[in-house]
Structures are given as structure tokens and as C-alpha cells.
C-alpha atoms as a PDB file:
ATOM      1  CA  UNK A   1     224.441 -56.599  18.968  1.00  0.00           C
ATOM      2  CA  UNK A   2     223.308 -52.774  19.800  1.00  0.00           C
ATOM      3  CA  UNK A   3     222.620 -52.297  23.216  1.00  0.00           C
ATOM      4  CA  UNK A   4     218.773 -52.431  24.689  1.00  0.00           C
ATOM      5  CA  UNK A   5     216.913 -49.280  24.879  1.00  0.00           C
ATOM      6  CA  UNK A   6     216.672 -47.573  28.433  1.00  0.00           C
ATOM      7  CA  UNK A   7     212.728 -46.862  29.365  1.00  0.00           C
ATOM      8  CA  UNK A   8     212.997 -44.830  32.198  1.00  0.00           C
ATOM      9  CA  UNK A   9     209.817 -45.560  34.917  1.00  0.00           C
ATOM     10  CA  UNK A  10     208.649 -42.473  37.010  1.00  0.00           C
ATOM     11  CA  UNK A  11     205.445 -42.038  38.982  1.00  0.00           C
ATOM     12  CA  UNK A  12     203.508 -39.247  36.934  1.00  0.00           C
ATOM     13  CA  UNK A  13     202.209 -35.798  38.590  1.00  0.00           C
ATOM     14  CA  UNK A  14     199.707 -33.383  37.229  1.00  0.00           C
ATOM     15  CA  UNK A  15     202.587 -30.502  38.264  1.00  0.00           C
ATOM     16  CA  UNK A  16     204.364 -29.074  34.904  1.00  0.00           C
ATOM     17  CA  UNK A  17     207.624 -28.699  36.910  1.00  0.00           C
ATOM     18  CA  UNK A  18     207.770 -32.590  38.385  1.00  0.00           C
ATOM     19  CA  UNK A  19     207.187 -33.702  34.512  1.00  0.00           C
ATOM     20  CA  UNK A  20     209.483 -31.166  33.072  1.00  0.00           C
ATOM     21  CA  UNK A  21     212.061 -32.952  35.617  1.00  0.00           C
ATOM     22  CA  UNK A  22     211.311 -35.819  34.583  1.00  0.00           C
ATOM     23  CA  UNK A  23     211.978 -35.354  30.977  1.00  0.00           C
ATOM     24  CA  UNK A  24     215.484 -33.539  31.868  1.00  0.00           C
ATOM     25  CA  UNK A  25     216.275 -36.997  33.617  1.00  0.00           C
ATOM     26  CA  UNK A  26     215.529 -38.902  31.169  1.00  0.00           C
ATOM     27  CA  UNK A  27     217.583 -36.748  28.756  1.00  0.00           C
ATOM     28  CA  UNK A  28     221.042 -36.664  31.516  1.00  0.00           C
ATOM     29  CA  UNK A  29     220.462 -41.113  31.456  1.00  0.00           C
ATOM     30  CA  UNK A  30     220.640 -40.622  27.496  1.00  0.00           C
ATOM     31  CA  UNK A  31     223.500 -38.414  27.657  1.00  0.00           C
ATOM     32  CA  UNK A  32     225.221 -40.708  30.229  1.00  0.00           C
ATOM     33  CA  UNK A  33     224.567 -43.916  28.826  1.00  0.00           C
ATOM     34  CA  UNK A  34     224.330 -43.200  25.007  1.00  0.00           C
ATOM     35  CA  UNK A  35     221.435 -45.479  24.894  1.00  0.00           C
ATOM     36  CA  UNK A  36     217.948 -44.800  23.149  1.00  0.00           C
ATOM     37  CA  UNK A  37     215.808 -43.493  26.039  1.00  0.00           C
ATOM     38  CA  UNK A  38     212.276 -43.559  26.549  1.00  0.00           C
ATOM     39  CA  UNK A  39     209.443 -42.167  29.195  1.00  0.00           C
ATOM     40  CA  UNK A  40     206.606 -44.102  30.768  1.00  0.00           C
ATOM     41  CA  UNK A  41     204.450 -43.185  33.720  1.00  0.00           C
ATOM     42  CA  UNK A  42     203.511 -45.560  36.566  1.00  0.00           C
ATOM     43  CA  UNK A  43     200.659 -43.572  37.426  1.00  0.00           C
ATOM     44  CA  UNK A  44     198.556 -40.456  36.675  1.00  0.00           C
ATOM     45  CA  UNK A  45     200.025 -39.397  33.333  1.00  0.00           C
ATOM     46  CA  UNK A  46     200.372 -40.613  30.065  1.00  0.00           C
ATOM     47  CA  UNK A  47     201.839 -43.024  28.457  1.00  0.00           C
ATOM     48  CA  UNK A  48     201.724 -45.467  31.013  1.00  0.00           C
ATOM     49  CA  UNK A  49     204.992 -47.930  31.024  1.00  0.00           C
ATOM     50  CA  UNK A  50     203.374 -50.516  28.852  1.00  0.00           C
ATOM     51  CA  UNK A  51     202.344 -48.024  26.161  1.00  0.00           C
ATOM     52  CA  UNK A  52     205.656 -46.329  26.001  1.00  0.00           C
ATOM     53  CA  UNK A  53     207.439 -49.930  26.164  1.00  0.00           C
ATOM     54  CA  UNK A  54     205.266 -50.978  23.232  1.00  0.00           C
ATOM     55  CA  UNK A  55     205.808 -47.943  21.378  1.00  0.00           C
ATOM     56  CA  UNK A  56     210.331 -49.352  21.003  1.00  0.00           C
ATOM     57  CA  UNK A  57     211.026 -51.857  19.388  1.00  0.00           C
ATOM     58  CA  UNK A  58     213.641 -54.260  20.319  1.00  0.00           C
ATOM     59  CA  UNK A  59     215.272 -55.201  23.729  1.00  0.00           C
ATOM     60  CA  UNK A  60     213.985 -53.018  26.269  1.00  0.00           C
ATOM     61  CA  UNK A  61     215.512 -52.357  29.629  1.00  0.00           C
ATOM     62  CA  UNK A  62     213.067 -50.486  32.328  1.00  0.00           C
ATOM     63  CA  UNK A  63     214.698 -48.550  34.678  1.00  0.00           C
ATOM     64  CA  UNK A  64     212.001 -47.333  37.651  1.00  0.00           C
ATOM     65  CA  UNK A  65     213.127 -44.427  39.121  1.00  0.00           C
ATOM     66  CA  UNK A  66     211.786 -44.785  42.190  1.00  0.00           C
ATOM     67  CA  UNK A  67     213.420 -44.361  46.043  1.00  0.00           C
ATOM     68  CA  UNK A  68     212.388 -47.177  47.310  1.00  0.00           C
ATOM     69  CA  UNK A  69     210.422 -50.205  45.527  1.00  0.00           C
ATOM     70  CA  UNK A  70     207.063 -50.673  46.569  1.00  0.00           C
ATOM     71  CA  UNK A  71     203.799 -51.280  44.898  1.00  0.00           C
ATOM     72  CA  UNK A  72     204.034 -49.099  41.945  1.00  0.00           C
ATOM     73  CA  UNK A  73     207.387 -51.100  40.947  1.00  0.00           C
ATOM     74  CA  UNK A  74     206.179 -54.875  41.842  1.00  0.00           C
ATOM     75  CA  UNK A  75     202.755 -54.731  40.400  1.00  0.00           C
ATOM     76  CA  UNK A  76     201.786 -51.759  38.807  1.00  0.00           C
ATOM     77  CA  UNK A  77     204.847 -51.446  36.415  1.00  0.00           C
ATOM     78  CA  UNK A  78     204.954 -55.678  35.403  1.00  0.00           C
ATOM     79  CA  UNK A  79     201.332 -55.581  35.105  1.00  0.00           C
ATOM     80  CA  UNK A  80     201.601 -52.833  32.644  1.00  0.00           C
ATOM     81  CA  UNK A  81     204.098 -54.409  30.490  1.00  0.00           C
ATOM     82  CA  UNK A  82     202.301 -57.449  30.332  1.00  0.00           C
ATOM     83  CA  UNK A  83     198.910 -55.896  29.089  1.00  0.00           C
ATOM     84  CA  UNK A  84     200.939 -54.500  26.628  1.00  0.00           C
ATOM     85  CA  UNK A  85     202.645 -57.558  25.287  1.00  0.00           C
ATOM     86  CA  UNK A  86     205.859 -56.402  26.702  1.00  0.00           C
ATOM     87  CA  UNK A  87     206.659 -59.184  29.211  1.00  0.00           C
ATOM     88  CA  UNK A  88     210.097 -59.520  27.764  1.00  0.00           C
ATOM     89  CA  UNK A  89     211.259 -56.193  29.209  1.00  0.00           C
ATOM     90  CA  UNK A  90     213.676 -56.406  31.458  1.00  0.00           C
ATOM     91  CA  UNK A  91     212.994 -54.355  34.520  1.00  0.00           C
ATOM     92  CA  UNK A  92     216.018 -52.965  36.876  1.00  0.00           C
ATOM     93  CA  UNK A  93     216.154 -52.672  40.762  1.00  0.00           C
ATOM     94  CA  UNK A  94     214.625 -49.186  41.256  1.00  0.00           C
ATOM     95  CA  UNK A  95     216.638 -46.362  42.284  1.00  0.00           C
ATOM     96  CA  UNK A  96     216.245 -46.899  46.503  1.00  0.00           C
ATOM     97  CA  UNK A  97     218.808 -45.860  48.527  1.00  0.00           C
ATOM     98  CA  UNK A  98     221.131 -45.836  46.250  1.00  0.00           C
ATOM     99  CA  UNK A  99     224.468 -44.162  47.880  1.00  0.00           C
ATOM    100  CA  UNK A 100     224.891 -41.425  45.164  1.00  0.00           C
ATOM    101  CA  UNK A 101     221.519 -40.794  46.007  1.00  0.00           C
ATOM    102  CA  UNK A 102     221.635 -39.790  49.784  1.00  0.00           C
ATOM    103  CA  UNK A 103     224.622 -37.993  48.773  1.00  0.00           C
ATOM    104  CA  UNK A 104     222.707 -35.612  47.109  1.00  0.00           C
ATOM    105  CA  UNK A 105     220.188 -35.594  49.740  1.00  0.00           C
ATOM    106  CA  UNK A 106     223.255 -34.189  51.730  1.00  0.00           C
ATOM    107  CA  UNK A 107     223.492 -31.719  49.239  1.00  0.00           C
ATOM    108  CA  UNK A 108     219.848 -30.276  49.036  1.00  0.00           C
ATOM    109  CA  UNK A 109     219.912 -30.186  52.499  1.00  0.00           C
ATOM    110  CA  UNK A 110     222.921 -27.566  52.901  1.00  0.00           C
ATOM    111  CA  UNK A 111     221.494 -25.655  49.752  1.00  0.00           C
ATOM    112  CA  UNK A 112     218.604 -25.057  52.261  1.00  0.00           C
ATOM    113  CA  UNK A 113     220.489 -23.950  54.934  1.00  0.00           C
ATOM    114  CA  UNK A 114     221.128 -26.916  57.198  1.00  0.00           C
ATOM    115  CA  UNK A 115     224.264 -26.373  59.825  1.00  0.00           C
ATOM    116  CA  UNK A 116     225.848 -29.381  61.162  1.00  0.00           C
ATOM    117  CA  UNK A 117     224.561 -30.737  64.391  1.00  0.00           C
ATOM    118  CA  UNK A 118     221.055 -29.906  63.343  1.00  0.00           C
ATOM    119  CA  UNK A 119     218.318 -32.746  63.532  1.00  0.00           C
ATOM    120  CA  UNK A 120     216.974 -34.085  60.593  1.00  0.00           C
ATOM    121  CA  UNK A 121     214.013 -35.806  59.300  1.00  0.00           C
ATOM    122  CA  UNK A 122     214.364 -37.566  55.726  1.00  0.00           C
ATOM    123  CA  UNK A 123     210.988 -36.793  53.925  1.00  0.00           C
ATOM    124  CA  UNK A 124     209.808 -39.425  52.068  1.00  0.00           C
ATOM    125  CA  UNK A 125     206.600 -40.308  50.121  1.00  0.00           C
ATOM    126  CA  UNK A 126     205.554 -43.231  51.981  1.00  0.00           C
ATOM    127  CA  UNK A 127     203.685 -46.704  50.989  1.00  0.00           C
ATOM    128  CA  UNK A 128     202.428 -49.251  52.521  1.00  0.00           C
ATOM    129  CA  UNK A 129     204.758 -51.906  51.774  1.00  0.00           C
ATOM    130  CA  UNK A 130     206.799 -52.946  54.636  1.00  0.00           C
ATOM    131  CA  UNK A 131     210.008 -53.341  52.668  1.00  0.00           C
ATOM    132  CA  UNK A 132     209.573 -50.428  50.737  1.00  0.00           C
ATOM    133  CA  UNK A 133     209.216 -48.304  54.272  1.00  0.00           C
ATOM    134  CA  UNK A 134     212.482 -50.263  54.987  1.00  0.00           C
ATOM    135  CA  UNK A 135     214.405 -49.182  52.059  1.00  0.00           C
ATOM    136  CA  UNK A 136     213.591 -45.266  53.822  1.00  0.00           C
ATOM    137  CA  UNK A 137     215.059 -46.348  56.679  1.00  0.00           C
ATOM    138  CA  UNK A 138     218.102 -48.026  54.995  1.00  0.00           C
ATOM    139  CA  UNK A 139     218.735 -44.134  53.555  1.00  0.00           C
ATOM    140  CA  UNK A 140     217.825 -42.133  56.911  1.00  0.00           C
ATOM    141  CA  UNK A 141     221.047 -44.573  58.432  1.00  0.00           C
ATOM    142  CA  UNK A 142     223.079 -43.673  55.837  1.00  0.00           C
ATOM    143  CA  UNK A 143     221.991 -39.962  55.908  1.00  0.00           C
ATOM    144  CA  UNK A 144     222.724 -39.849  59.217  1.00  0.00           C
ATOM    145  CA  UNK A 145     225.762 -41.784  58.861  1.00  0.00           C
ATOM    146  CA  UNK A 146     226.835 -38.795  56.544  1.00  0.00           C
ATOM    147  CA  UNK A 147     225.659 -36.182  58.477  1.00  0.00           C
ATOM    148  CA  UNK A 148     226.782 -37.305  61.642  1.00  0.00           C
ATOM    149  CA  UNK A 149     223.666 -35.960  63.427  1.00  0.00           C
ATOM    150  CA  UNK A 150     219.993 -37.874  64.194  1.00  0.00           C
ATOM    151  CA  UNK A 151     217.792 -38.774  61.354  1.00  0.00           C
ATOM    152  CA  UNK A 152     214.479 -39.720  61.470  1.00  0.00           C
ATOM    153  CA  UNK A 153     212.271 -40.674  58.337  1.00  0.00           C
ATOM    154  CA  UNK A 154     208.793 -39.036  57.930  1.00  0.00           C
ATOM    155  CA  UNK A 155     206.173 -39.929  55.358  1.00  0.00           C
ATOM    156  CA  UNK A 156     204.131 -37.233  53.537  1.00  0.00           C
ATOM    157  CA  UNK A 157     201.222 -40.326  53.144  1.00  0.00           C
ATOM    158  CA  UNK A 158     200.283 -43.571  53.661  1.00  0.00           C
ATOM    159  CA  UNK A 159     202.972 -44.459  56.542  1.00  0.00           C
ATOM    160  CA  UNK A 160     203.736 -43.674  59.979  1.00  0.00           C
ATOM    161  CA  UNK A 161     205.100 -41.208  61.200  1.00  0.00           C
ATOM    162  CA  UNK A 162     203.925 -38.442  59.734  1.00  0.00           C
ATOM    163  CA  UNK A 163     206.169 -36.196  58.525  1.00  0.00           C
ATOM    164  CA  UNK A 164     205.104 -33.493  60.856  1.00  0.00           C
ATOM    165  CA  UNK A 165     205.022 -35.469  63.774  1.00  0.00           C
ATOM    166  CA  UNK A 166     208.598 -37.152  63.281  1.00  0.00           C
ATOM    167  CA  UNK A 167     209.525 -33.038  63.527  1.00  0.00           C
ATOM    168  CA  UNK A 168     208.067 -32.716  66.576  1.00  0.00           C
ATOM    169  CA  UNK A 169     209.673 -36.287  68.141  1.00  0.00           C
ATOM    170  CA  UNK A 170     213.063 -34.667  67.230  1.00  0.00           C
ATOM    171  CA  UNK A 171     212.099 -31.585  69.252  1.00  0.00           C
ATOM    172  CA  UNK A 172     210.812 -33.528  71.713  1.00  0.00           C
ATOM    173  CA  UNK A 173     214.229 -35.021  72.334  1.00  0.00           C
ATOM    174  CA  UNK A 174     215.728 -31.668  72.167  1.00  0.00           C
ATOM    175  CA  UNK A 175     216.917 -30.775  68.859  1.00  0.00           C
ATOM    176  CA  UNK A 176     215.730 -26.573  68.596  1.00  0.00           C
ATOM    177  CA  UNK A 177     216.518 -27.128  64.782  1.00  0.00           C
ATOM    178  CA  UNK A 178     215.325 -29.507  63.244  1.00  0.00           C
ATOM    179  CA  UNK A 179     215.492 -29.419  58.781  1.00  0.00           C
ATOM    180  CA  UNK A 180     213.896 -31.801  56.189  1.00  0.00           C
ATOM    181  CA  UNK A 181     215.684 -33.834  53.822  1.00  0.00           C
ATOM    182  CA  UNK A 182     213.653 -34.668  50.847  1.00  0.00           C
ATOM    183  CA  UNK A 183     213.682 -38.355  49.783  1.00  0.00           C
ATOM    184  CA  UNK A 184     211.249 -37.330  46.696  1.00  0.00           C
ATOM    185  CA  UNK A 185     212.569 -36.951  43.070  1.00  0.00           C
ATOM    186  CA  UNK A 186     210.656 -34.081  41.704  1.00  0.00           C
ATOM    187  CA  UNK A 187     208.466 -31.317  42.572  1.00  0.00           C
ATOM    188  CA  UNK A 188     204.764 -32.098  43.142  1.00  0.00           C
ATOM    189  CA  UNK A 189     201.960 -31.917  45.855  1.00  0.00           C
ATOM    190  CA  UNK A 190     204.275 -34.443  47.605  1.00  0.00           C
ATOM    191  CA  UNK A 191     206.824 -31.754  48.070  1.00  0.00           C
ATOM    192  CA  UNK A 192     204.654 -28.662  48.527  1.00  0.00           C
ATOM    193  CA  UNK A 193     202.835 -30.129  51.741  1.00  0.00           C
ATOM    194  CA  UNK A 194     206.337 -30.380  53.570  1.00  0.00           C
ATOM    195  CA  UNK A 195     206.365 -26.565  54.110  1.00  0.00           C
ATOM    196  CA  UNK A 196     203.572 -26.887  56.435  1.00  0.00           C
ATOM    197  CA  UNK A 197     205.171 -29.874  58.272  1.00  0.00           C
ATOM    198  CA  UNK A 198     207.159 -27.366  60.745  1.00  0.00           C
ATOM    199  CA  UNK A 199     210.456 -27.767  60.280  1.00  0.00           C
ATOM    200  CA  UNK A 200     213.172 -24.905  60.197  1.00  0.00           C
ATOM    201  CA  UNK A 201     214.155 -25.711  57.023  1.00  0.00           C
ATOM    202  CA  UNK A 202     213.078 -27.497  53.603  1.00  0.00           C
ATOM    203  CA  UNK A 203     215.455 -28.950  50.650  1.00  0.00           C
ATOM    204  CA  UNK A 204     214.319 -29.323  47.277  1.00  0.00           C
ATOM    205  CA  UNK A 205     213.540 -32.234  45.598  1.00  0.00           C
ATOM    206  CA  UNK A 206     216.793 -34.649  44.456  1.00  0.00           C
ATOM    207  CA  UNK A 207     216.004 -33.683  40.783  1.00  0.00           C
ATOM    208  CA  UNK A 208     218.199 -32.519  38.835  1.00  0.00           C
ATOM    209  CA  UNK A 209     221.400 -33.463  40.711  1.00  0.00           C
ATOM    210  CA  UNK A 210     223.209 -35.325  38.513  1.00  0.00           C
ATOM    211  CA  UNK A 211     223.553 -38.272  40.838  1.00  0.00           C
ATOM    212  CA  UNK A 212     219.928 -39.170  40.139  1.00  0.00           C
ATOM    213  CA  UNK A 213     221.118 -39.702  36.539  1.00  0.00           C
ATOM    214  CA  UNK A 214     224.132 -41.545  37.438  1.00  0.00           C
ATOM    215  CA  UNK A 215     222.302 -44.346  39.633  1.00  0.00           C
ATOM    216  CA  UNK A 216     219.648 -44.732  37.015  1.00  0.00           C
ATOM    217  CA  UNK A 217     222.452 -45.060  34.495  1.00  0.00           C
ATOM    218  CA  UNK A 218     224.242 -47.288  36.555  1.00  0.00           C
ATOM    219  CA  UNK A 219     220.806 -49.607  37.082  1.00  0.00           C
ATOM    220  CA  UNK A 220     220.628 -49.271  33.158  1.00  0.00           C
ATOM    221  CA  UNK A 221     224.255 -50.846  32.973  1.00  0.00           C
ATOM    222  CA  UNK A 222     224.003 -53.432  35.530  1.00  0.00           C
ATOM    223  CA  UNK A 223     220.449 -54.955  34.114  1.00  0.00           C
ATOM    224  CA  UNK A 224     221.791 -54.601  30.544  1.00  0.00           C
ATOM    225  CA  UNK A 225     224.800 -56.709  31.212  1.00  0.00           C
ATOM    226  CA  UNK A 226     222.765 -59.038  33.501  1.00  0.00           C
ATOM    227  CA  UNK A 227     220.455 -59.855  30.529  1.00  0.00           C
ATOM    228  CA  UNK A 228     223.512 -60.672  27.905  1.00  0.00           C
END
């Protein structure tokens, strides 16, 4: 029996660059996994997740790619397979705080010029779903963990604290440097508004370390073998 086909779930942005990322990852999950690999948009662009799942046929394994699952991945996503008559996808756990992940979060953030010992707030998109919010904090422990220095998650909408302000609590508590880890995927206005949040220095977007590829792959794998 072949293997499922991989349909790899991202939000959607009207930037060029956060789509062009997007396609790269899903071609890195193909060239990973060797599976057929699809792209469908939770929001904003086109195809939405249901159109590109109805557009494959066969088993169908969705993989969100997502850092922490909140409303886009328990409603939006399901409901979108199901108006397409694809309600026998199988959908993966989304990305979160995946270790890989946060490793490469470690990675941006010395690529931007973060020293050790410098305060740090992890920059995430924020939602309003309590467990989603607590999947951020899961990865600002384990950042900080890593780092061995204070992190503090910061959310460019929706939640609190503001990403500006949690800058401004770590100065408050004395940190003179303090730099910004970015818990977002791809380039977008998500990641443009942190360079007015005030912090000494900015990492780019986790896109396209190849660890974002791995954990997807890995979600792939695990949700594959799950449905046998």
C-alpha cells in the first residue's frame, strides 16, 4: 500500500516572501519524506485546505504547520475539510514547540547578534486560545532552558503581553539588552512590526532552517503510521 500524501497546512499572507517560504517548505517535507506533497492555506490565500485536500486523491495526511495549535488548527482547518468532502483526512499535531524547533529559534537568535546572558523575549503571533498561548510558554521554558538566560513570550496580536511591553518588563528587571526570538515561521506583517517593538536585536523568521522541515516530516511519519 503506497504511503498517504503529505498536505502541508500554513496560515496564508499577502507577502510574496512568507508564500515563497512556504512553498520551499513544502518542497524540503517532499524531499525528506519522499511523499507526494501538497499546499493549502488556513487563511487569506488560496487554495484553502479543503480545496487543495480535494484536489489528491487517495489517503491524505494534513500536516499544519503551525507553532502552537489554536483556532486556525481546531476549527478552521476540520471545518474546511469537511465542506470539501474530505473528512477522512487525517490531520497531525501541529508543529508547537516542537524541540527541533526552539533549536532553531536558538539559532536565528545568534544570527542576529544575541550574546549570552542577554534577555530575551520569544515573539510569537498570539491567539486567543488559552492552550495555544500555553504551547508559547511551553517553548519560552525550553528557550530559556537552552539559553540559560530569562525568557519571556510576547505576542505581536491578540494576547497579552504585548510584545513591546514584555521588552520593557525585561528592562524593567534590569536586563540593558534585551533581543527577540521569533516564534513565527515566515516573513509577513507579523514579523515586520517586531522592529518597532524596541528590542536590541531581531531574528528572522524560523523558515528555512531545516528543522522546520524535519518536525513537519516527523508529524507526517508519526500520523501516517498512527493511521495504518
Amino acid at each position: 500500500m503506497a504511503d498517504p500524501a503529505l498536505l502541508l497546512a500554513v496560515h496564508g499572507t499577502r507577502d510574496r516572501r512568507g508564500v515563497a517560504a512556504a512553498r520551499r517548505l513544502a518542497a524540503d517535507v517532499a524531499g525528506l519524506t519522499g511523499a507526494r506533497v501538497g499546499l493549502g492555506f488556513a487563511d487569506v490565500c488560496a487554495p484553502d485546505v479543503g480545496e487543495a485536500a480535494a484536489a489528491i486523491e487517495g489517503p491524505v495526511v494534513v500536516v499544519p504547520a503551525f507553532l502552537a495549535a489554536g483556532y486556525h488548527v481546531r476549527v478552521d482547518i476540520p471545518a474546511q475539510l469537511e465542506r470539501a468532502g474530505r473528512g477522512d483526512a487525517v490531520v497531525a499535531e501541529a508543529l508547537g514547540a516542537d524541540r527541533l524547533l526552539v533549536e532553531a529559534a536558538r539559532r536565528r537568535l545568534r544570527q542576529a547578534g544575541w550574546r549570552r546572558g542577554e534577555a530575551v523575549v520569544l515573539a510569537a503571533a498570539g491567539s486567543s486560545d488559552p492552550d495555544a498561548r500555553g504551547q508559547v510558554a511551553g517553548a519560552a521554558r525550553r528557550l530559556a532552558k537552552l539559553l540559560e538566560t530569562p525568557v519571556q513570550e510576547g505576542y505581536v496580536a491578540t494576547a497579552q503581553p504585548g510584545v513591546a511591553e514584555a521588552v520593557e518588563r525585561m528592562r524593567a528587571r534590569g536586563h540593558r539588552r534585551v533581543a527577540l526570538a521569533s516564534w513565527l515561521l515566515a516573513p509577513g506583517l507579523f514579523h515586520r512590526r517586531l522592529a518597532g517593538a524596541g528590542a536590541d536585536a531581531v531574528a528572522a523568521p524560523l523558515c528555512p532552517d531545516p528543522a522546520v522541515a524535519a518536525a513537519a516530516a516527523a508529524r507526517y511519519r508519526a500520523a501516517a503510521l498512527a493511521s495504518v
